[in-house]
C-alpha atoms as a PDB file:
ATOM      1  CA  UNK A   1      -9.133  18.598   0.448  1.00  0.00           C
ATOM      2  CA  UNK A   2      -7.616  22.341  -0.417  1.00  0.00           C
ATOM      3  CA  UNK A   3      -4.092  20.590  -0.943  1.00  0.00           C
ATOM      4  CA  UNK A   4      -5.765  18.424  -3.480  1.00  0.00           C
ATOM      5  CA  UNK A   5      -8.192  21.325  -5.330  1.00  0.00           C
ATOM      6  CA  UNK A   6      -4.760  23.320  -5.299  1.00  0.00           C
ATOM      7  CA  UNK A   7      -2.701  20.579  -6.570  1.00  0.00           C
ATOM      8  CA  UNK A   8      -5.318  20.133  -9.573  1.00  0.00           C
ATOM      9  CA  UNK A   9      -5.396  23.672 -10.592  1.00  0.00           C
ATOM     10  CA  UNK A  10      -1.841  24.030 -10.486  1.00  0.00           C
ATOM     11  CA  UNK A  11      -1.685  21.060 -12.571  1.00  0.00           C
ATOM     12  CA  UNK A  12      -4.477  22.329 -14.876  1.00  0.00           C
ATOM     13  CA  UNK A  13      -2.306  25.843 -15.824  1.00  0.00           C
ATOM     14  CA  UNK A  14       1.233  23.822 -15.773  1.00  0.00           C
ATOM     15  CA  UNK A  15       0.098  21.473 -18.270  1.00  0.00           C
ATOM     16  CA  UNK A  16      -0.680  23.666 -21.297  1.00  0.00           C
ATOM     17  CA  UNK A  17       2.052  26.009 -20.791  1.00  0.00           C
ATOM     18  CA  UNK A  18       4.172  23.196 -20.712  1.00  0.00           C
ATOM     19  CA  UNK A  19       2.998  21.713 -24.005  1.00  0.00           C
ATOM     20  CA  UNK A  20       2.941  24.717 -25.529  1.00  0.00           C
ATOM     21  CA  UNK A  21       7.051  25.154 -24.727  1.00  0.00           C
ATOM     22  CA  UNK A  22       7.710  21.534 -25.436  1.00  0.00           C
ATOM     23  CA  UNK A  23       5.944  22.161 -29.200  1.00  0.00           C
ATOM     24  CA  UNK A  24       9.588  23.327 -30.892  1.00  0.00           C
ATOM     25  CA  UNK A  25      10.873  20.038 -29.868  1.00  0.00           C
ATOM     26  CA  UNK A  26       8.444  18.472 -31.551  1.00  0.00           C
ATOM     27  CA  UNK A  27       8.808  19.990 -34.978  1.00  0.00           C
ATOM     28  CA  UNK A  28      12.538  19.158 -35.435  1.00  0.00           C
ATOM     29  CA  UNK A  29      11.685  15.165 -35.213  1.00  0.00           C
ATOM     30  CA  UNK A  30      12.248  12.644 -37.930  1.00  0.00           C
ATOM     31  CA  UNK A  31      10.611   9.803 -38.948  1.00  0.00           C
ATOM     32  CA  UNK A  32      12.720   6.402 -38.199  1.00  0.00           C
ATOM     33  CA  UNK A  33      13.092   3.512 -40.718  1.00  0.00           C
ATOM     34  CA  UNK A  34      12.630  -0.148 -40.281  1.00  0.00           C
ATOM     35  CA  UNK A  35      16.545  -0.364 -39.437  1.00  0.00           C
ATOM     36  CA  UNK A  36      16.426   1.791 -36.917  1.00  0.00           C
ATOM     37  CA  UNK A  37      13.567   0.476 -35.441  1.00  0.00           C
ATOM     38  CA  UNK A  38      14.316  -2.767 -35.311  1.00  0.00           C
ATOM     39  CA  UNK A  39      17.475  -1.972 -32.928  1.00  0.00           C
ATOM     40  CA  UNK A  40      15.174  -0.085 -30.098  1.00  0.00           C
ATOM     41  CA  UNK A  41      13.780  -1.997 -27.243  1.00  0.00           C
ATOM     42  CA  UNK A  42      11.357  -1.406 -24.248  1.00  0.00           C
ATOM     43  CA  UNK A  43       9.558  -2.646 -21.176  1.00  0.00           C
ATOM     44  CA  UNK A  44       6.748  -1.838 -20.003  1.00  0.00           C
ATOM     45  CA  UNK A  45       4.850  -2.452 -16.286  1.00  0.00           C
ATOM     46  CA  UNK A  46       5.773  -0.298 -13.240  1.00  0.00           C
ATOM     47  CA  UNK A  47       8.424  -1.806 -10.416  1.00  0.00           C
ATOM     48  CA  UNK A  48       8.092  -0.258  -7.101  1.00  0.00           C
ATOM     49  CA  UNK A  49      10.077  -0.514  -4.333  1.00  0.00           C
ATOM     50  CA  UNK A  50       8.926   1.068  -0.910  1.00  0.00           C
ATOM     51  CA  UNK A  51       9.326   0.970   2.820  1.00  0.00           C
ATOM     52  CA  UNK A  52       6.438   0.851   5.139  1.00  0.00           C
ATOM     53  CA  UNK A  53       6.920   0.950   9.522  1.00  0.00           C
ATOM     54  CA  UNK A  54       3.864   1.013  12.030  1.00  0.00           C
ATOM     55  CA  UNK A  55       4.688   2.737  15.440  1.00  0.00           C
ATOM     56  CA  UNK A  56       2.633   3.270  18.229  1.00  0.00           C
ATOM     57  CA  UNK A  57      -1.252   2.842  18.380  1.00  0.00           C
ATOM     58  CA  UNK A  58      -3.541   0.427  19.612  1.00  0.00           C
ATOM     59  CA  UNK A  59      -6.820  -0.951  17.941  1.00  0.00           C
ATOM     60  CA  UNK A  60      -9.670  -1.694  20.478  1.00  0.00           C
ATOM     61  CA  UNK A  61     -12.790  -4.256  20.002  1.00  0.00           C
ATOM     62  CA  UNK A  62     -15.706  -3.409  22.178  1.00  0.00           C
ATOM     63  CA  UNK A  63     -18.654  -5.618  23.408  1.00  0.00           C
ATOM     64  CA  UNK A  64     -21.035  -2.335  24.303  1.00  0.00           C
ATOM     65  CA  UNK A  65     -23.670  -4.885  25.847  1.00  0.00           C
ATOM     66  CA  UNK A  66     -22.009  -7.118  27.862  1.00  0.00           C
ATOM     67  CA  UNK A  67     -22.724 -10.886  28.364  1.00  0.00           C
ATOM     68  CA  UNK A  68     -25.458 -12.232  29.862  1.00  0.00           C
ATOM     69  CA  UNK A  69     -26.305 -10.686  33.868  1.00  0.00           C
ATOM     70  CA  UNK A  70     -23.244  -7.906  33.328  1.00  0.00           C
ATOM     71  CA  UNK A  71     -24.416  -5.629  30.426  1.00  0.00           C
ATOM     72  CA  UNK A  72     -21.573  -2.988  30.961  1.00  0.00           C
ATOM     73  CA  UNK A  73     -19.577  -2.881  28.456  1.00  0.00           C
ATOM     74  CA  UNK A  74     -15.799  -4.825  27.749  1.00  0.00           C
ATOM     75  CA  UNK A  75     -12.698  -4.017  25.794  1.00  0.00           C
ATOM     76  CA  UNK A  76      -9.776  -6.071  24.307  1.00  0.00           C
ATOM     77  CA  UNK A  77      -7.377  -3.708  23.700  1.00  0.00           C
ATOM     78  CA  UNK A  78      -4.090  -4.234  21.606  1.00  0.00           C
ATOM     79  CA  UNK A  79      -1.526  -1.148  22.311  1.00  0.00           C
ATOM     80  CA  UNK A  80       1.328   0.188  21.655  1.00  0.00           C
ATOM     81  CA  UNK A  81       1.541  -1.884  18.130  1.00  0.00           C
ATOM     82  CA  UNK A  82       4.852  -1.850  15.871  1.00  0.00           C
ATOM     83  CA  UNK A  83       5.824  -3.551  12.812  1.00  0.00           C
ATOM     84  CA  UNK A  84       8.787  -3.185  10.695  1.00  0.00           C
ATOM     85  CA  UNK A  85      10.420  -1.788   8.906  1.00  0.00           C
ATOM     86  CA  UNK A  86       9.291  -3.717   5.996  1.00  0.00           C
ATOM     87  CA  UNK A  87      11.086  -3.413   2.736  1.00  0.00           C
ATOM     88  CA  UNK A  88       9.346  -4.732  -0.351  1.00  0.00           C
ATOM     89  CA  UNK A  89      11.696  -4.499  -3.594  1.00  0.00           C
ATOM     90  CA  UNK A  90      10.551  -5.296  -6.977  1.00  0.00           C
ATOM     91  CA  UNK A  91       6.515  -5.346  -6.397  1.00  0.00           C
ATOM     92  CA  UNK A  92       5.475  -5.278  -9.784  1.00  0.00           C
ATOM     93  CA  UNK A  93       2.596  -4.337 -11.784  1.00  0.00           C
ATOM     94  CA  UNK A  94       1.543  -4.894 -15.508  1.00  0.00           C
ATOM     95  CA  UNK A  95      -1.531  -4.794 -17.386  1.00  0.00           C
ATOM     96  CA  UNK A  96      -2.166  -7.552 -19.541  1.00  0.00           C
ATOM     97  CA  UNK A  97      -4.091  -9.474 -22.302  1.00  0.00           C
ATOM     98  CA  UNK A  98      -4.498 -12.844 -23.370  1.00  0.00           C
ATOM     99  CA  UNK A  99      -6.851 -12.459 -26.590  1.00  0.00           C
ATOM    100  CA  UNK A 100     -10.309 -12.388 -24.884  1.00  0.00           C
ATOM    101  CA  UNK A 101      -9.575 -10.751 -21.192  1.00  0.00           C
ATOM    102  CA  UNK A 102      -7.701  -7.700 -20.034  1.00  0.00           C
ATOM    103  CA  UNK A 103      -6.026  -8.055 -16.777  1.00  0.00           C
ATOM    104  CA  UNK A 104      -3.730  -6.611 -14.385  1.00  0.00           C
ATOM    105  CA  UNK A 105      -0.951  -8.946 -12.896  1.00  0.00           C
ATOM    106  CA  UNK A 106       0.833  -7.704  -9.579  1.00  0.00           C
ATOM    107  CA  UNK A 107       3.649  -9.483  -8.491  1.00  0.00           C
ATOM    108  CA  UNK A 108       4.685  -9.466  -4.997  1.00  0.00           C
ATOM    109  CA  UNK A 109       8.451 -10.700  -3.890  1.00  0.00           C
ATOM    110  CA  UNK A 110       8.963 -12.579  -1.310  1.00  0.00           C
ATOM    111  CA  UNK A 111       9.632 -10.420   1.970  1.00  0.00           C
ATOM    112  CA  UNK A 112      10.261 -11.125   6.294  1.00  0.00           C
ATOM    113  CA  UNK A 113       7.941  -9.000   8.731  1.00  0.00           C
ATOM    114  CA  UNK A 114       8.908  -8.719  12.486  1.00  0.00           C
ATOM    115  CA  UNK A 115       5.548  -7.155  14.677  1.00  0.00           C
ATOM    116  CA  UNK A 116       5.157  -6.583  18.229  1.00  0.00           C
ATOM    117  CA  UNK A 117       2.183  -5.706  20.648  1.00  0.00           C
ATOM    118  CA  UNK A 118       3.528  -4.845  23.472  1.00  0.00           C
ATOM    119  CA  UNK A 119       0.203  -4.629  25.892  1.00  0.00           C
ATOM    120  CA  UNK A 120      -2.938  -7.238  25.639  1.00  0.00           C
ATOM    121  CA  UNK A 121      -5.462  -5.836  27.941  1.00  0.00           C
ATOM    122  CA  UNK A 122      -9.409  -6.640  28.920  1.00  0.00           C
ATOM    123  CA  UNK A 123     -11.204  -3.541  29.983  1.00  0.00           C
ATOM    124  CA  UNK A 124     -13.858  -1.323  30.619  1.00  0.00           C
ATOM    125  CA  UNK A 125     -12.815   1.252  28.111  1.00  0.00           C
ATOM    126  CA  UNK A 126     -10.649   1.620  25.133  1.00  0.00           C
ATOM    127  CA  UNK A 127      -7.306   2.855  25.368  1.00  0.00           C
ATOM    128  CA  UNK A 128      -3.737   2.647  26.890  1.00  0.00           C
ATOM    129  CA  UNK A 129      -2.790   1.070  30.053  1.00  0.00           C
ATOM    130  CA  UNK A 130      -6.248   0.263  30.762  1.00  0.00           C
ATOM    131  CA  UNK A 131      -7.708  -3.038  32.046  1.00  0.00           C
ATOM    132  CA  UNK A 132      -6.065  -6.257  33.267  1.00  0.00           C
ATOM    133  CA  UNK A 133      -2.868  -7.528  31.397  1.00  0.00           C
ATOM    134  CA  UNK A 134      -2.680 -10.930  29.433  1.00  0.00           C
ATOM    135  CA  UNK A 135       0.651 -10.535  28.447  1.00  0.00           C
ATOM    136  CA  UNK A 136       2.198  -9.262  24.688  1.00  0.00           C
ATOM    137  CA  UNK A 137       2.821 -10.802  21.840  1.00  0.00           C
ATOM    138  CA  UNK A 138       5.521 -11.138  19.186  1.00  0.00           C
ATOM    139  CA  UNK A 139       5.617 -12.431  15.761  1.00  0.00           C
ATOM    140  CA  UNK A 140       9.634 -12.650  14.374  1.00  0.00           C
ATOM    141  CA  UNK A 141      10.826 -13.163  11.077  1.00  0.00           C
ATOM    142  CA  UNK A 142       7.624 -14.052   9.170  1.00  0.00           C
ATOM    143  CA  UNK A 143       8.477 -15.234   6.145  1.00  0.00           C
ATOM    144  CA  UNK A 144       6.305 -14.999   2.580  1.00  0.00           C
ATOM    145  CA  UNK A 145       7.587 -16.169  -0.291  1.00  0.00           C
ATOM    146  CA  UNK A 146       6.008 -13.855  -2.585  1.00  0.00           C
ATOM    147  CA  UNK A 147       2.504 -13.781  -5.042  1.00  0.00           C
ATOM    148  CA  UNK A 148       1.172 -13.359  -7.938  1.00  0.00           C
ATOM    149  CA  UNK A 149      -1.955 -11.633  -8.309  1.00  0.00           C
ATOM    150  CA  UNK A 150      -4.323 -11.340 -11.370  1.00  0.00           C
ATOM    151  CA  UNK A 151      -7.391  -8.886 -10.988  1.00  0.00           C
ATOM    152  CA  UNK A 152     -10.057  -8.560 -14.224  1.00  0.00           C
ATOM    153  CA  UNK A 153     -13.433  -7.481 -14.236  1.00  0.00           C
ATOM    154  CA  UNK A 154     -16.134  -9.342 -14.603  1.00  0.00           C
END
């Protein structure tokens, strides 16, 4: 929380000084004609391309009653999880408008995830190495071939 208050008071003083310097460029501008703007192009939307791993960990689900005559609790337990890397190239996002709604469109490309979890346990507590194995699991080379997602209010 102090990284962020910092951040935003840095930001607050950095901003006006920097318009403030950034005014003398300004002044020197000239208007373009219809020539020249007719030879200037643009896109807009955001691309982003990003890298994402999961190491380590282990997520627990707990029954803290029981079943039936036993009412201690049980664990599944799911540890020592990794997945990836994943690389996802070209996610896009625009924001969009079709003459009555306003939407955002996210596309997703089509990517391959690899996970593995390498200890399946049922216990009497959460955690690592506790309980009695059923084995691991592995899931190679999952393939999606990529979305497209629309989000607008309603």
């Amino acid at each position: 929380m102090k990284r962020i208050l910092v951040f935003l008071l840095a930001a607050l003083f950095l901003v006006p000084a920097g318009a403030m310097a950034g005014m003398t460029a300004f002044m020197n501008m000239e208007e373009m004609g219809g020539a020249e703007m007719g030879d200037v192009t643009g896109q807009t939307g955001i691309t982003i391309d990003m890298t994402s791993e999961i190491t380590g960990g282990y997520i627990a689900w707990g029954d803290n009653d029981g079943c039936t005559t036993y009412t201690t609790a049980g664990f599944l337990v799911l540890s020592t999880i990794t997945a990836g890397p994943r690389t996802t190239d070209g996610m896009t996002i625009d924001a969009c408008y079709d003459g009555t709604t306003s939407y955002l469109v996210i596309g997703l490309p089509a990517s391959v995830s690899n996970a593995h979890i390498a200890a399946i346990r049922l216990g009497a507590s959460a955690g690592f190495g506790v309980g009695q194995s059923l084995g691991s699991l592995t899931i190679g080379s999952l393939a999606s071939a990529g979305m497209t997602v629309r989000i607008n209010g309603h």
